[in-house]
PDB file of N, CA and C in Angstrom:
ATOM      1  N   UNK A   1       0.837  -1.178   0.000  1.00  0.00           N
ATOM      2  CA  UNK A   1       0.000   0.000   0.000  1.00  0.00           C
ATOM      3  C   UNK A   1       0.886   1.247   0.000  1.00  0.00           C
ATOM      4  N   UNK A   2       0.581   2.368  -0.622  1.00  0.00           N
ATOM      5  CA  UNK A   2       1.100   3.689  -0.628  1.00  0.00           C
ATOM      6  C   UNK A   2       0.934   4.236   0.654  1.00  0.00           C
ATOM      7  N   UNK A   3       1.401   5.153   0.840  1.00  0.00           N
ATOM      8  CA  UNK A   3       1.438   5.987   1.764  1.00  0.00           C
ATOM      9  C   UNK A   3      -0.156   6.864   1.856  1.00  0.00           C
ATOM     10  N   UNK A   4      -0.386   7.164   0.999  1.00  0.00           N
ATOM     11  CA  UNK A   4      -1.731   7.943   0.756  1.00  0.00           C
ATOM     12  C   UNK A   4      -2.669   7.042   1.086  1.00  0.00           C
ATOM     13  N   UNK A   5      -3.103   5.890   0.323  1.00  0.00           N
ATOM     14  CA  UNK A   5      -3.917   4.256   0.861  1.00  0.00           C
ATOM     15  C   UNK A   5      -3.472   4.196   2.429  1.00  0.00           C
ATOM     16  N   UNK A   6      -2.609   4.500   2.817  1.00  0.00           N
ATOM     17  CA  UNK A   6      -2.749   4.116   4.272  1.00  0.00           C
ATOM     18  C   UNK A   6      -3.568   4.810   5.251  1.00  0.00           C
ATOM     19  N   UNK A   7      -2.897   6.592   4.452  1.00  0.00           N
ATOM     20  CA  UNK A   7      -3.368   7.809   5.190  1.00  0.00           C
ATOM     21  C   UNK A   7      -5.140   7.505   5.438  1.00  0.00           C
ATOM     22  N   UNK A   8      -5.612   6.916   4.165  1.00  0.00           N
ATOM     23  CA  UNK A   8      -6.603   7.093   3.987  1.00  0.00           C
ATOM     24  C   UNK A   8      -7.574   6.243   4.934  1.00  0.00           C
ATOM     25  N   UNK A   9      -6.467   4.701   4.592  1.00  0.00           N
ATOM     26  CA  UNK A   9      -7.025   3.788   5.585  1.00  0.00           C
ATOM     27  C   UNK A   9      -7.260   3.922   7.208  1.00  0.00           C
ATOM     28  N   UNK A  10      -6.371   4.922   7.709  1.00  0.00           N
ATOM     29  CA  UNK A  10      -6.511   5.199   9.028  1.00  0.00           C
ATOM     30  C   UNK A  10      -7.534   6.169   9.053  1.00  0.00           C
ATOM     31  N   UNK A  11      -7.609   7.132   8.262  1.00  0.00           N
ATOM     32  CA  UNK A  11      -8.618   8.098   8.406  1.00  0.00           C
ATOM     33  C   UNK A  11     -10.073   7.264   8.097  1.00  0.00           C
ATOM     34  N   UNK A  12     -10.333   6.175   7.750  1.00  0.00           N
ATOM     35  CA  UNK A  12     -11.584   5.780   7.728  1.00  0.00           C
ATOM     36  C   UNK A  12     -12.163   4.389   9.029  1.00  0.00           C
ATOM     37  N   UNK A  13     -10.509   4.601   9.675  1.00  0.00           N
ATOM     38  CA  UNK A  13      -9.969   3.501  11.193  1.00  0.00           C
ATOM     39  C   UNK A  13     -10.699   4.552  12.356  1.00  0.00           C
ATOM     40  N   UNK A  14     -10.150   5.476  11.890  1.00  0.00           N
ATOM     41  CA  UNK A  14     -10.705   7.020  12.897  1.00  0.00           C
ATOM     42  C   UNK A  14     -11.826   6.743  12.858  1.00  0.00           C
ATOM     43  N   UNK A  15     -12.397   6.976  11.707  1.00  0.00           N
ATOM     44  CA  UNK A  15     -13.954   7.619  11.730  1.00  0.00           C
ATOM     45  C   UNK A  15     -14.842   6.563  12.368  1.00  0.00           C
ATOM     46  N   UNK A  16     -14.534   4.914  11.899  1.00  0.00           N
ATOM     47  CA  UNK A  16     -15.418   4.136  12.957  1.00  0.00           C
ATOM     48  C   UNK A  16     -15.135   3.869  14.310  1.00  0.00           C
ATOM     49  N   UNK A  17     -14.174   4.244  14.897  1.00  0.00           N
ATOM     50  CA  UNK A  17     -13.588   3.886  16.117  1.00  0.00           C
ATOM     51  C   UNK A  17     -14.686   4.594  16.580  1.00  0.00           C
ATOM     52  N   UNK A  18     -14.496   6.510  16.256  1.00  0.00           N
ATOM     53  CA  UNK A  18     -15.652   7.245  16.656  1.00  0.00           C
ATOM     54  C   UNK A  18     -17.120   6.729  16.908  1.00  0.00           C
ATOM     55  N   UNK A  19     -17.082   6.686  16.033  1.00  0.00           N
ATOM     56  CA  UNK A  19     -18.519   5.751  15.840  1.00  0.00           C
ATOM     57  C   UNK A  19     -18.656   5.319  17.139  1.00  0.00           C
ATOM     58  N   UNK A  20     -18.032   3.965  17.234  1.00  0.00           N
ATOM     59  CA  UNK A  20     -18.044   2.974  17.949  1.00  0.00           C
ATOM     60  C   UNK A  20     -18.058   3.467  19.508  1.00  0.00           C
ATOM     61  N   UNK A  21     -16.990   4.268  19.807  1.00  0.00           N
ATOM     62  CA  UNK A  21     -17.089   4.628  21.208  1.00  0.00           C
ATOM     63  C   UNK A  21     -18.186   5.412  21.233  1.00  0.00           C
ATOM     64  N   UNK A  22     -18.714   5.773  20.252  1.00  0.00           N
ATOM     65  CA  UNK A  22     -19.815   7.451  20.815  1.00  0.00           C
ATOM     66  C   UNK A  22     -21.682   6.702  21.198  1.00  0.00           C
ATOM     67  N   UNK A  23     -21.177   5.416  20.791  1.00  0.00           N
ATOM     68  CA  UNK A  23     -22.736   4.273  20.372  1.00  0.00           C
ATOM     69  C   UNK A  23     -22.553   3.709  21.949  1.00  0.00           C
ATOM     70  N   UNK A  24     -21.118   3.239  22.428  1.00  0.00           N
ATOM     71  CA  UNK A  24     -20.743   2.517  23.593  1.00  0.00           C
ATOM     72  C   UNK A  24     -21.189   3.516  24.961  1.00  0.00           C
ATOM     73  N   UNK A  25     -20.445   4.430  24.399  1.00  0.00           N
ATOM     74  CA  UNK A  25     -21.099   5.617  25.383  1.00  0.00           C
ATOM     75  C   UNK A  25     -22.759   5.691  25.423  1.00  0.00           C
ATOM     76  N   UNK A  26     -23.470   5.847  24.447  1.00  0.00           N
ATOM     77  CA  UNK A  26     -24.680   6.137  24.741  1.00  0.00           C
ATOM     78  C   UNK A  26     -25.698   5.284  25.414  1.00  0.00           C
ATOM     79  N   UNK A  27     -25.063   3.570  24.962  1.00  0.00           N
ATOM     80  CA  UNK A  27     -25.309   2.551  25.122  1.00  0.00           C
ATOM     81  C   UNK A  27     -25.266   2.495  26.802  1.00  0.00           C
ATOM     82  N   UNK A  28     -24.018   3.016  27.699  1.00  0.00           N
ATOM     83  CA  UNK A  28     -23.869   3.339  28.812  1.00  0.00           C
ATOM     84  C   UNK A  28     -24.656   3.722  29.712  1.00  0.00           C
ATOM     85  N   UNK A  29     -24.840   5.394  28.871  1.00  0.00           N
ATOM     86  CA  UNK A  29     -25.747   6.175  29.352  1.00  0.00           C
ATOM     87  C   UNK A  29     -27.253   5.257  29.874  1.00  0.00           C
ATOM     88  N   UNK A  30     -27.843   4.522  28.961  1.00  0.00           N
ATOM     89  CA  UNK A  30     -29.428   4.124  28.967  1.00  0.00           C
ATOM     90  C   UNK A  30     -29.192   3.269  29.991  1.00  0.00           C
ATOM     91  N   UNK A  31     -28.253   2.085  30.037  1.00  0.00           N
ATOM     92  CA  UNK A  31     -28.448   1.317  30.877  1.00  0.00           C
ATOM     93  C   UNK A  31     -28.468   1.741  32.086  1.00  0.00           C
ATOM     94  N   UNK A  32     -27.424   2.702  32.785  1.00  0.00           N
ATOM     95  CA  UNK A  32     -27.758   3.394  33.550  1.00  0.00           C
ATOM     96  C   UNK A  32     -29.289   4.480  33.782  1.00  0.00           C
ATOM     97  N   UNK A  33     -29.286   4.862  33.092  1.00  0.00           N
ATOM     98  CA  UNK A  33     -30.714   5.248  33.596  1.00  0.00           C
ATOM     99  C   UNK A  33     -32.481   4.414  33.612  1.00  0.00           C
ATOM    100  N   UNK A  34     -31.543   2.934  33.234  1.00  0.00           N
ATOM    101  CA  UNK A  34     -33.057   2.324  33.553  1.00  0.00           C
ATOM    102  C   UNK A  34     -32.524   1.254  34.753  1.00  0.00           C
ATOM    103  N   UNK A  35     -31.606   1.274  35.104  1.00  0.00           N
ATOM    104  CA  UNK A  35     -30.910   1.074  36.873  1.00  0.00           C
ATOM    105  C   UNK A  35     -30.048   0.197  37.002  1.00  0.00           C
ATOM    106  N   UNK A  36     -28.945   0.080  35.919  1.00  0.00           N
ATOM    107  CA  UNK A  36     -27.510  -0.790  35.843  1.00  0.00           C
ATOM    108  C   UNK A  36     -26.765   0.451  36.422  1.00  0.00           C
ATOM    109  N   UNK A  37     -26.355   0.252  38.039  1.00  0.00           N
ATOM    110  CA  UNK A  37     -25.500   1.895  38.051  1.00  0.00           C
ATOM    111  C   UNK A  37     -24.098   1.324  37.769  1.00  0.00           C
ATOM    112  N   UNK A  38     -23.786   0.403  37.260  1.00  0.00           N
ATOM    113  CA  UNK A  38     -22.641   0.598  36.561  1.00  0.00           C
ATOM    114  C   UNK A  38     -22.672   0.651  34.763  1.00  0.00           C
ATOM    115  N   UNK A  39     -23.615   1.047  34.490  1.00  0.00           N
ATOM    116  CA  UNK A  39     -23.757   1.198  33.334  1.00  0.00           C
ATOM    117  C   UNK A  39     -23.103  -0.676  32.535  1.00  0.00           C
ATOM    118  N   UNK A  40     -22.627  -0.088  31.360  1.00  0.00           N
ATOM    119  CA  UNK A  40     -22.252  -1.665  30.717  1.00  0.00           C
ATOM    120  C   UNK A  40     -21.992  -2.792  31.697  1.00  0.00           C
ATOM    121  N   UNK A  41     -20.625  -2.264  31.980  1.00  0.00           N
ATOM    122  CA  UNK A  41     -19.764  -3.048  33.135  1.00  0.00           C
ATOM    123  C   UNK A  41     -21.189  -4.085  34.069  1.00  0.00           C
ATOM    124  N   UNK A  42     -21.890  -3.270  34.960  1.00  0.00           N
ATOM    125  CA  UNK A  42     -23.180  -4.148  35.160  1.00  0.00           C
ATOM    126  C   UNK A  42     -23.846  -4.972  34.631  1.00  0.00           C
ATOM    127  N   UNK A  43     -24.198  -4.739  33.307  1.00  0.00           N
ATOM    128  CA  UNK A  43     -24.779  -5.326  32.538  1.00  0.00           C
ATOM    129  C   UNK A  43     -24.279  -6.523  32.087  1.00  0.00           C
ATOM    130  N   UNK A  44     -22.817  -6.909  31.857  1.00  0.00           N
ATOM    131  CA  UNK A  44     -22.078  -7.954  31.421  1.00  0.00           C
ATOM    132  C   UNK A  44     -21.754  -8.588  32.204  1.00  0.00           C
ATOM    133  N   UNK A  45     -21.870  -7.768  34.214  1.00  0.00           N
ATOM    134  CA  UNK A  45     -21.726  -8.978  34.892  1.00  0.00           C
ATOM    135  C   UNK A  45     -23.391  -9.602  35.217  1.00  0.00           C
ATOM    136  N   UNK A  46     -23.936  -8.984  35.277  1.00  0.00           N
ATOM    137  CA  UNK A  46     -25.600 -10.011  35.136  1.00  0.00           C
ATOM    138  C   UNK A  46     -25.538 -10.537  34.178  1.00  0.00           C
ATOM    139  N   UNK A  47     -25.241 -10.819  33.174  1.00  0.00           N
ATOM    140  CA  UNK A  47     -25.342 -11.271  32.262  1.00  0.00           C
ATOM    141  C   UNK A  47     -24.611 -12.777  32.278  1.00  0.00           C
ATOM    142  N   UNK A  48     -23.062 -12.480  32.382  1.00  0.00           N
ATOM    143  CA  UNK A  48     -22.352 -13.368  33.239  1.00  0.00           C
ATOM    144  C   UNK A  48     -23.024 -14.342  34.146  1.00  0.00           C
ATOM    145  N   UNK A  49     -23.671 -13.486  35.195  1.00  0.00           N
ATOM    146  CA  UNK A  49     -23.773 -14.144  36.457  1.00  0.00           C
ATOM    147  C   UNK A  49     -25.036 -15.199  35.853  1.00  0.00           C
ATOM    148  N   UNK A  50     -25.980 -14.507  35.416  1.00  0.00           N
ATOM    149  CA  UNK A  50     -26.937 -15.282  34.659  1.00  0.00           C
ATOM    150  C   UNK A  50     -27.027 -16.550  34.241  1.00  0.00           C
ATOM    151  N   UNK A  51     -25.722 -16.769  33.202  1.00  0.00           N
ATOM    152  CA  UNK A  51     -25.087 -17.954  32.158  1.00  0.00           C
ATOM    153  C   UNK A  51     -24.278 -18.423  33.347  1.00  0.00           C
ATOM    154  N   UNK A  52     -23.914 -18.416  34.176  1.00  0.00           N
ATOM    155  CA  UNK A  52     -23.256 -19.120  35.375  1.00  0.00           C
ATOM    156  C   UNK A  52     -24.185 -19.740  36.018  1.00  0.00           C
ATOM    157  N   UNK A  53     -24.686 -19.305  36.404  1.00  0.00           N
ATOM    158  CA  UNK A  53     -26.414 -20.018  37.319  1.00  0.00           C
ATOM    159  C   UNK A  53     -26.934 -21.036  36.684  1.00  0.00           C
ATOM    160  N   UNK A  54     -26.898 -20.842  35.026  1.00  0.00           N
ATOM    161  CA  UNK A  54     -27.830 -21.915  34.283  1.00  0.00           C
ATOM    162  C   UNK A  54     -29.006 -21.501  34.115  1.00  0.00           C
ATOM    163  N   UNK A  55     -29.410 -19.958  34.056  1.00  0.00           N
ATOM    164  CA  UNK A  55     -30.652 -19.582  34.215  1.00  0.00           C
ATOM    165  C   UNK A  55     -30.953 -19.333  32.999  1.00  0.00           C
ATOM    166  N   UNK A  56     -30.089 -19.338  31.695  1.00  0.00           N
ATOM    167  CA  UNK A  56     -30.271 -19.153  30.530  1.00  0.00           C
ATOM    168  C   UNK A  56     -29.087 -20.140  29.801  1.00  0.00           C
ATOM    169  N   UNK A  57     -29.275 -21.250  28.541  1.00  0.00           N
ATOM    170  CA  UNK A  57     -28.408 -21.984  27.870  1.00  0.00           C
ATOM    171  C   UNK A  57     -27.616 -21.106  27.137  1.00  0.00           C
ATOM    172  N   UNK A  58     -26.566 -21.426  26.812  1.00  0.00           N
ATOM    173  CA  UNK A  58     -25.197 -20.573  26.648  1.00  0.00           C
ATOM    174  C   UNK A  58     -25.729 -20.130  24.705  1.00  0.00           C
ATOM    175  N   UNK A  59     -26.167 -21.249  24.506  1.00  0.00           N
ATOM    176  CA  UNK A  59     -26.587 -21.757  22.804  1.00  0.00           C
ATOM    177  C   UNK A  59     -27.728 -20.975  22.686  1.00  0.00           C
ATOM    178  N   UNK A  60     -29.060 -20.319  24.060  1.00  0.00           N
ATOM    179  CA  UNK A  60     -29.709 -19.935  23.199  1.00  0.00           C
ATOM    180  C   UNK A  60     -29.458 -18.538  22.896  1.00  0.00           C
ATOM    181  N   UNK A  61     -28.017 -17.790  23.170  1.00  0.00           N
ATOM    182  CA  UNK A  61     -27.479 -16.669  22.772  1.00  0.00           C
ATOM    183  C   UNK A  61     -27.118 -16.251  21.971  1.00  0.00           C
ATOM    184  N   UNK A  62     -26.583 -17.160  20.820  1.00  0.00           N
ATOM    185  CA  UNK A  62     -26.026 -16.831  19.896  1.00  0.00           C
ATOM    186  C   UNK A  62     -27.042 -16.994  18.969  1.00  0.00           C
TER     187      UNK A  62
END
């Protein structure tokens, strides 16, 4: 790849990263305000804790 193809490639690495954190963030935000007060982080350990218990099959997640 050229130098320019790269430039370019990172500049379009940028733009979804953005994306990505600004969706993660918002994603944050809600869970917290409908009463995960750790926002995600909460959410993935209930979730966790959940599939540990056996209270949900691992298979019917995917």
């Amino acid at each position: 790849m050229s130098e320019k193809e790269l430039l370019r490639k990172i500049g379009q690495l940028e733009s979804v990263n953005d994306f990505l954190v600004t969706e993660i963030e918002h994603l944050d935000e809600l869970m917290r305000l409908v009463g995960f007060k750790g926002g995600i982080c909460t959410v993935k350990a209930t979730a966790n804790e959940i599939i540990k218990r056996g209270l949900v099959e691992a298979e019917e997640i995917t």
